[in-house]
Each structure stands twice: as structure tokens, then as C-alpha cells.
C-alpha atoms as a PDB file:
ATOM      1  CA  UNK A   1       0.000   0.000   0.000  1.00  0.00           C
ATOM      2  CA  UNK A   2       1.246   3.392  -0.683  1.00  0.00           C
ATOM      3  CA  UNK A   3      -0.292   5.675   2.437  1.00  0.00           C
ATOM      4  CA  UNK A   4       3.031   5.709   4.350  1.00  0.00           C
ATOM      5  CA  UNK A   5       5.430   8.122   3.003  1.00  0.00           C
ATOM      6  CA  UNK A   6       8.371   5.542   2.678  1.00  0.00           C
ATOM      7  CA  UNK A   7       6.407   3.261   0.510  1.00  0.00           C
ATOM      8  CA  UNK A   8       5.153   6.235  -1.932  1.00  0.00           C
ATOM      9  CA  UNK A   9       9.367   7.126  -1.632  1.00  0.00           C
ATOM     10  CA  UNK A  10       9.326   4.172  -3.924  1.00  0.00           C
ATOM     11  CA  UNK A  11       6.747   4.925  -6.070  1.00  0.00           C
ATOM     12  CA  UNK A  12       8.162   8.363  -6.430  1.00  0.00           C
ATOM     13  CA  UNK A  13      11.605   6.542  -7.259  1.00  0.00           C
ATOM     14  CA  UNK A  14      10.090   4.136 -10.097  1.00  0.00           C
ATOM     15  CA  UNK A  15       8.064   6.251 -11.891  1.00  0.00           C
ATOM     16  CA  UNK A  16       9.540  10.167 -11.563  1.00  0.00           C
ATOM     17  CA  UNK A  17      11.819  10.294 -14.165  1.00  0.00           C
ATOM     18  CA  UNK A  18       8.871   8.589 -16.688  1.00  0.00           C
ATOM     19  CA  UNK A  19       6.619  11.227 -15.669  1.00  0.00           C
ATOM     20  CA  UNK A  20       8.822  14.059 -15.908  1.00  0.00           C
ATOM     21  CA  UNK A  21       9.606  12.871 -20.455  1.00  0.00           C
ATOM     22  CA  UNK A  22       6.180  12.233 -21.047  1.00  0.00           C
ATOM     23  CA  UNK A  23       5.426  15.685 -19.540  1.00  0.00           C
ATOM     24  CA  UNK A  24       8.067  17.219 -21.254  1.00  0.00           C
ATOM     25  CA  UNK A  25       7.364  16.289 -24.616  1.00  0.00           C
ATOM     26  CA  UNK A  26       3.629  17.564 -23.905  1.00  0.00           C
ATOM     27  CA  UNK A  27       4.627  20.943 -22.274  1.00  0.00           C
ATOM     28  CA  UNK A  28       8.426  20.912 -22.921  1.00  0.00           C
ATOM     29  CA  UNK A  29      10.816  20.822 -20.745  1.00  0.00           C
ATOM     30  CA  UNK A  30      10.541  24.331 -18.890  1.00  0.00           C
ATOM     31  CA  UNK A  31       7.414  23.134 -17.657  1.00  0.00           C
ATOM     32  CA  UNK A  32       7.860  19.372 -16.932  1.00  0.00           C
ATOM     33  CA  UNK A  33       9.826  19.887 -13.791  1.00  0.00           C
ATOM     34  CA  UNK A  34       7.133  21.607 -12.180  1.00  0.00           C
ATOM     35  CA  UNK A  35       4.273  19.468 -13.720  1.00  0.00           C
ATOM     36  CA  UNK A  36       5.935  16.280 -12.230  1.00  0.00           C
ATOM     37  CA  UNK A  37       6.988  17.453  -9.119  1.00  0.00           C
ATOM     38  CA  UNK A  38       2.789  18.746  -9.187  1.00  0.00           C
ATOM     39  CA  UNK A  39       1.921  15.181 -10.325  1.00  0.00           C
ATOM     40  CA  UNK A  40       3.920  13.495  -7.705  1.00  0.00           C
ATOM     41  CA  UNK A  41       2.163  16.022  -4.768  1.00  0.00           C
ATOM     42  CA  UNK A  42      -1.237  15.783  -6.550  1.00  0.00           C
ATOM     43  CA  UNK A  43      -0.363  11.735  -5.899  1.00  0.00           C
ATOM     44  CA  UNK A  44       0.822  11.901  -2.425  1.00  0.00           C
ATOM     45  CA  UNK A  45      -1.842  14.048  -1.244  1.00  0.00           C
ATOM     46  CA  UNK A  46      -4.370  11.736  -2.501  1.00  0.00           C
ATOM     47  CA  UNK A  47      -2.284   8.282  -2.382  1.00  0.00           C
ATOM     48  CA  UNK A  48      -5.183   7.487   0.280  1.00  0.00           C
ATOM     49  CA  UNK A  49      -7.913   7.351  -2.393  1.00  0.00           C
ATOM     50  CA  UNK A  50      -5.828   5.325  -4.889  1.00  0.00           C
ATOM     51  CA  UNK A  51      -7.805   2.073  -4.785  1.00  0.00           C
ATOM     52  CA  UNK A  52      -5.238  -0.574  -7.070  1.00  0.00           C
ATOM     53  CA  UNK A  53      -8.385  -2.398  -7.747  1.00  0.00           C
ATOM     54  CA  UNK A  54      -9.362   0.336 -10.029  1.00  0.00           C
ATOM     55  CA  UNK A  55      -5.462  -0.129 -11.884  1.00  0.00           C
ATOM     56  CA  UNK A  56      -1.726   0.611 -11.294  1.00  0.00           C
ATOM     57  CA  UNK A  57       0.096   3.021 -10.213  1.00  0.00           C
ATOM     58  CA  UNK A  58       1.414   3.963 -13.310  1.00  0.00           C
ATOM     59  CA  UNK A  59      -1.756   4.572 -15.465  1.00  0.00           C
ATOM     60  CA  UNK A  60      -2.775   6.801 -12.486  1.00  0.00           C
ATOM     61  CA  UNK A  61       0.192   9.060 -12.218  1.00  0.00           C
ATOM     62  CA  UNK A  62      -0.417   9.261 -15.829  1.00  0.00           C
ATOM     63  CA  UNK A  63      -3.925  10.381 -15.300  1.00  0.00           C
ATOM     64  CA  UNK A  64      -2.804  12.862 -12.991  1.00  0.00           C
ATOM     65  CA  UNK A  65       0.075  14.613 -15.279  1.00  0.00           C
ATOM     66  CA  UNK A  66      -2.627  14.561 -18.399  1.00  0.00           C
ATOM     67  CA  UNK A  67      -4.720  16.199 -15.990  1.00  0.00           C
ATOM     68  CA  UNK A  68      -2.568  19.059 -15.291  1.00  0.00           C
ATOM     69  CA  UNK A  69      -1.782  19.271 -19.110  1.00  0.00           C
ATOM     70  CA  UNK A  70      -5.353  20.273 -19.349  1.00  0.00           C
ATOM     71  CA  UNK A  71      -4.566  23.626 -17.669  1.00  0.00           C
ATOM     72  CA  UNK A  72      -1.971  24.003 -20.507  1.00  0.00           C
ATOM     73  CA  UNK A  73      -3.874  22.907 -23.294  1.00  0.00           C
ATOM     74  CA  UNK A  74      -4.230  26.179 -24.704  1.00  0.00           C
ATOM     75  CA  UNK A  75      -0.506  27.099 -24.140  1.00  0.00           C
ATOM     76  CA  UNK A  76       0.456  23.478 -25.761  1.00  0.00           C
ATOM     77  CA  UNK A  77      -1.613  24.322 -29.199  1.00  0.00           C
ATOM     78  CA  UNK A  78      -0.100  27.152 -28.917  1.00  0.00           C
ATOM     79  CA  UNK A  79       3.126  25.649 -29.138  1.00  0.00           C
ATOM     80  CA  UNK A  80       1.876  23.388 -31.550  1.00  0.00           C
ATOM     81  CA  UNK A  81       0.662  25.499 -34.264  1.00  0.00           C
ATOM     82  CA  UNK A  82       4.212  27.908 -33.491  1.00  0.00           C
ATOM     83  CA  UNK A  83       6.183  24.669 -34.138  1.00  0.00           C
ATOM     84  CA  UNK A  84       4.112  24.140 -37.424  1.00  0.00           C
ATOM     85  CA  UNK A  85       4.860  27.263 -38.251  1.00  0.00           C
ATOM     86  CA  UNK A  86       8.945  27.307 -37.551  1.00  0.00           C
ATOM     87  CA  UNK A  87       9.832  23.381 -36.865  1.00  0.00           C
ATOM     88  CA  UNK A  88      11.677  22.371 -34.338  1.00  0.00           C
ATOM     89  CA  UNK A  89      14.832  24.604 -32.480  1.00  0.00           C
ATOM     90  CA  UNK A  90      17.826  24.539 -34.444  1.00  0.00           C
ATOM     91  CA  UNK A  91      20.633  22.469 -32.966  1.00  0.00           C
ATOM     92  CA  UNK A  92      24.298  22.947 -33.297  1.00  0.00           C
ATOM     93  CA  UNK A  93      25.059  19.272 -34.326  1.00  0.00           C
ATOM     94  CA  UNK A  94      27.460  19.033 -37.091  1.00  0.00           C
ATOM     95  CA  UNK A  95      26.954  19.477 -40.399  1.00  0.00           C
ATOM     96  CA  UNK A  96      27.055  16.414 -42.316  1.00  0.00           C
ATOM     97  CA  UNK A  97      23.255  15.956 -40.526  1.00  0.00           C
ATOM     98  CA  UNK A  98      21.720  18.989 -42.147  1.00  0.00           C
ATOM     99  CA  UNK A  99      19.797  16.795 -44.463  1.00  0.00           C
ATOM    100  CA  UNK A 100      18.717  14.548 -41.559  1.00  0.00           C
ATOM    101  CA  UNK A 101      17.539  18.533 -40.373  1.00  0.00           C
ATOM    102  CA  UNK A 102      15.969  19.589 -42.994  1.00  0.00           C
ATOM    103  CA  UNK A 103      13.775  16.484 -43.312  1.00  0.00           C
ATOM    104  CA  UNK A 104      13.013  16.565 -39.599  1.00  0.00           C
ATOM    105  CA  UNK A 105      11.899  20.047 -39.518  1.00  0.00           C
ATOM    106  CA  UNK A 106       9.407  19.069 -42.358  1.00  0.00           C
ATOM    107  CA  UNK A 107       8.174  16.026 -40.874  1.00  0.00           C
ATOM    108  CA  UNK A 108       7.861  17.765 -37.171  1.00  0.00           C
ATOM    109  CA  UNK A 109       6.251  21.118 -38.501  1.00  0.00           C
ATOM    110  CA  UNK A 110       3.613  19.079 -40.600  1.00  0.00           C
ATOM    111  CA  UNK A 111       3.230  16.009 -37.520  1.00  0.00           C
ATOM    112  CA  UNK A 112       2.840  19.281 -35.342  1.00  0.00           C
ATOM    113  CA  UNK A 113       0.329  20.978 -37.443  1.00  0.00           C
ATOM    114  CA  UNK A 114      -1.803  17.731 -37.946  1.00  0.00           C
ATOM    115  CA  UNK A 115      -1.853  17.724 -33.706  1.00  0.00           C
ATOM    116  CA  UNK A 116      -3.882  20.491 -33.462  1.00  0.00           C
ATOM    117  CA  UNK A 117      -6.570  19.038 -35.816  1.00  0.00           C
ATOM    118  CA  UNK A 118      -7.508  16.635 -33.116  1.00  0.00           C
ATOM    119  CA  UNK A 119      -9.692  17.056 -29.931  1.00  0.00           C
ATOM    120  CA  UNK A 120      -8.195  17.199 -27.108  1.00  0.00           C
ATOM    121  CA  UNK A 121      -9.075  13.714 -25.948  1.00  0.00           C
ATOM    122  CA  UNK A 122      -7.946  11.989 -28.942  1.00  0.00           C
ATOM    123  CA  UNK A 123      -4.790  14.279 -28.760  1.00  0.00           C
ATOM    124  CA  UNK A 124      -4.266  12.519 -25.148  1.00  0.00           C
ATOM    125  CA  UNK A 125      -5.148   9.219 -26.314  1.00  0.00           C
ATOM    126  CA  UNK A 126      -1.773   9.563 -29.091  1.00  0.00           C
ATOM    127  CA  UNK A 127       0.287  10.998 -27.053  1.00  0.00           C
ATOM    128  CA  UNK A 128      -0.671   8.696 -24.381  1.00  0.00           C
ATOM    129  CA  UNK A 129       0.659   5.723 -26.217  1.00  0.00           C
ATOM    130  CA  UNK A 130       3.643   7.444 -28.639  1.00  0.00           C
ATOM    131  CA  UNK A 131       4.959   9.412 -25.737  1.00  0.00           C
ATOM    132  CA  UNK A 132       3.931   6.834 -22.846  1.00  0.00           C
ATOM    133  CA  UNK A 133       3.994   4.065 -24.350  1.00  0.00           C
ATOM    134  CA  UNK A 134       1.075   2.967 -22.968  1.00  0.00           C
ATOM    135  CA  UNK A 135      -1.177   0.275 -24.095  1.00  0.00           C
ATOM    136  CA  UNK A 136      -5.011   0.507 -24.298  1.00  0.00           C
ATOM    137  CA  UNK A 137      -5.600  -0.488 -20.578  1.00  0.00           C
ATOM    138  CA  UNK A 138      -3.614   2.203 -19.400  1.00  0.00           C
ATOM    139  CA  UNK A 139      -4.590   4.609 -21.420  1.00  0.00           C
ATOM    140  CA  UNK A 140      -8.142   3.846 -20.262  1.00  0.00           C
ATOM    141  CA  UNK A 141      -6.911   3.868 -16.733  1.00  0.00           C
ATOM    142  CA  UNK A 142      -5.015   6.991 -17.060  1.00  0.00           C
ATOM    143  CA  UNK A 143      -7.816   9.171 -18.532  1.00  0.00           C
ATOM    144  CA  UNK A 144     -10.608   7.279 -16.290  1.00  0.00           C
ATOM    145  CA  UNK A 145     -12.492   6.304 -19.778  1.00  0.00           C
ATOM    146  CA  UNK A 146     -13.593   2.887 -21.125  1.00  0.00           C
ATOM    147  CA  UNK A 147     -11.212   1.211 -23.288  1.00  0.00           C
ATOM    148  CA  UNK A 148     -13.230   1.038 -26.574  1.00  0.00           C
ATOM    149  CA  UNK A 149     -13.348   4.880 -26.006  1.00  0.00           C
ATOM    150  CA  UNK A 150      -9.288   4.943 -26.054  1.00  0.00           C
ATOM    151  CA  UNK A 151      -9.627   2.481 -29.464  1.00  0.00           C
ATOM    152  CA  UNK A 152     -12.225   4.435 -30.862  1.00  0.00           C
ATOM    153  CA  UNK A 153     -10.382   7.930 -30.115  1.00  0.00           C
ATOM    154  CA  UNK A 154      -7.358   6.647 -31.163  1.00  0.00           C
ATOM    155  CA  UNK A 155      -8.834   5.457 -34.724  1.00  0.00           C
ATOM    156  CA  UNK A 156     -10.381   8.639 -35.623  1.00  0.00           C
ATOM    157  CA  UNK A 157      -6.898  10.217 -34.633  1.00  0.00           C
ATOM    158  CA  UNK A 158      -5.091   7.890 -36.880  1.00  0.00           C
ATOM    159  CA  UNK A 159      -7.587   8.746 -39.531  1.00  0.00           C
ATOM    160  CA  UNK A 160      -7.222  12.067 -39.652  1.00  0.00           C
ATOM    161  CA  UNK A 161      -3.067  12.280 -38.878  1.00  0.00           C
ATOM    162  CA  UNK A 162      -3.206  10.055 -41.789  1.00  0.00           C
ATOM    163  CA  UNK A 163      -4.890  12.243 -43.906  1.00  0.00           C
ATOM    164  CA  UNK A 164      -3.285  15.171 -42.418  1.00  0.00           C
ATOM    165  CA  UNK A 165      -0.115  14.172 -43.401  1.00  0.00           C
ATOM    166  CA  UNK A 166      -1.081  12.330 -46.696  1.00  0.00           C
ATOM    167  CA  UNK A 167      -0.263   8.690 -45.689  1.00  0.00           C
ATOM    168  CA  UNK A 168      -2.224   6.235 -47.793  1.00  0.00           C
ATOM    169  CA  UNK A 169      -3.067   2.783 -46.007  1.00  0.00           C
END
């Protein structure tokens, strides 16, 4: 059980550091510090509720970060449609990998653009899995939904990224 603060220590150990990516490649990574150390108080404040009948740890600490990316959904379309707009940061690898680049910027700007044509909850549901790598369970878990809710979302996403991005099937 995790009530006593030594066991959630652990829980805080194992799953931190998984938290704090998948939050960072929502929000980025100015914001992901604070988001997971909000997930992990959000957690510990209510680690009394958690009933592990319901699921796993895991898919609940995910539920709580995609929670708090609600407040920043705005801010992360935002981002979205700027990173459409631009592509990615520039790096200052060498140069032999402009092409590598070049194609990347492309591929993120258009990937990016194609994001913000979703709802938000079939936005969570493919980030959910690409950045979380969770599976439908989890997902379902996570975002307190049904899991042929998470299937169906994530169909109509792939759907319309596909045709977004002009991928024939």
C-alpha cells in the first residue's frame, strides 16, 4: 500500500523520471519539472484514495500529469501550431546531418500541425501511447475512460493524422 510516506518514496523513485519525459514532450521541458513534481504532490496528497483495484500506479500518475496538461492545453496548441509554423529549435550538431535537419523540420512542422486538428481527448489518447507508451488499458486507466473509447479515439486520430499528413493505407 502506498499511504506511508516511505512506501510512496518508492513509487516516487520508479516512476519520476517517466513522468517528468512524457510531460516534457507535452509541455516541454521548462514546464515538466514543475508538472511532475505537481503530479507526484497531486499523488501523495491523494495516495489514500488510490484504490489498485481500479489499476496501477502507473496509469494513475499518468492520469494525474494529463490532468494538469489540461490547464496548458491552450498554451500546448499554442506551441503546436508555433512549431508548425517554424519546426523544431535549431541544434548545433554538425553538419554532415543537415539533411537529416531539414527532413526533420518538415516532418515535425507538418506532424505538429496535424496535432492540433484533433480534440483534445484523442490528442491525449496519441500521445498517451507514442509518448507513454502505454497500451489501451492504461490509457483507459489513465484518462478514467472505457477502453473502446481509447480504441475508438485513437482510430479517428489515426484517420485524420493520416490524412493530415497524406499517408495512404
Amino acid at each position: 500500500m502506498i499511504t506511508a510516506p516511505d512506501a510512496f518514496e518508492a513509487v516516487f523513485d520508479a516512476h519520476y523520471e517517466e513522468i517528468r519525459r512524457y510531460l516534457g514532450r507535452r509541455v516541454g521541458l521548462d514546464v515538466a519539472e514543475d508538472l511532475a513534481a505537481e503530479t507526484f504532490l497531486i499523488a501523495f496528497d491523494q495516495r489514500e484514495a488510490f484504490d489498485p483495484s481500479f489499476g496501477e500506479i502507473r496509469p494513475w500518475l499518468y492520469g494525474i500529469a494529463t490532468n494538469l496538461i489540461g490547464r496548458y492545453r491552450r498554451t500546448e496548441v499554442r506551441r503546436y501550431r508555433a512549431l508548425a509554423r517554424t519546426g523544431p529549435p535549431p541544434d548545433d550538431g554538425p553538419h554532415d546531418r543537415v539533411i537529416d535537419r531539414l527532413t526533420a523540420e518538415v516532418t515535425v512542422g507538418r506532424l505538429a500541425k496535424a496535432l492540433t486538428k484533433l480534440s483534445a481527448g484523442e490528442r491525449d489518447v496519441v500521445l498517451l501511447v507514442a509518448y507513454g507508451g502505454l497500451n489501451y488499458a492504461e490509457v483507459a486507466a489513465a484518462l478514467k475512460v472505457a477502453e473502446g473509447t481509447v480504441a475508438s479515439r485513437l482510430s479517428r486520430a489515426r484517420t485524420k493524422l493520416r490524412a493530415a499528413l497524406g499517408v495512404e493505407v
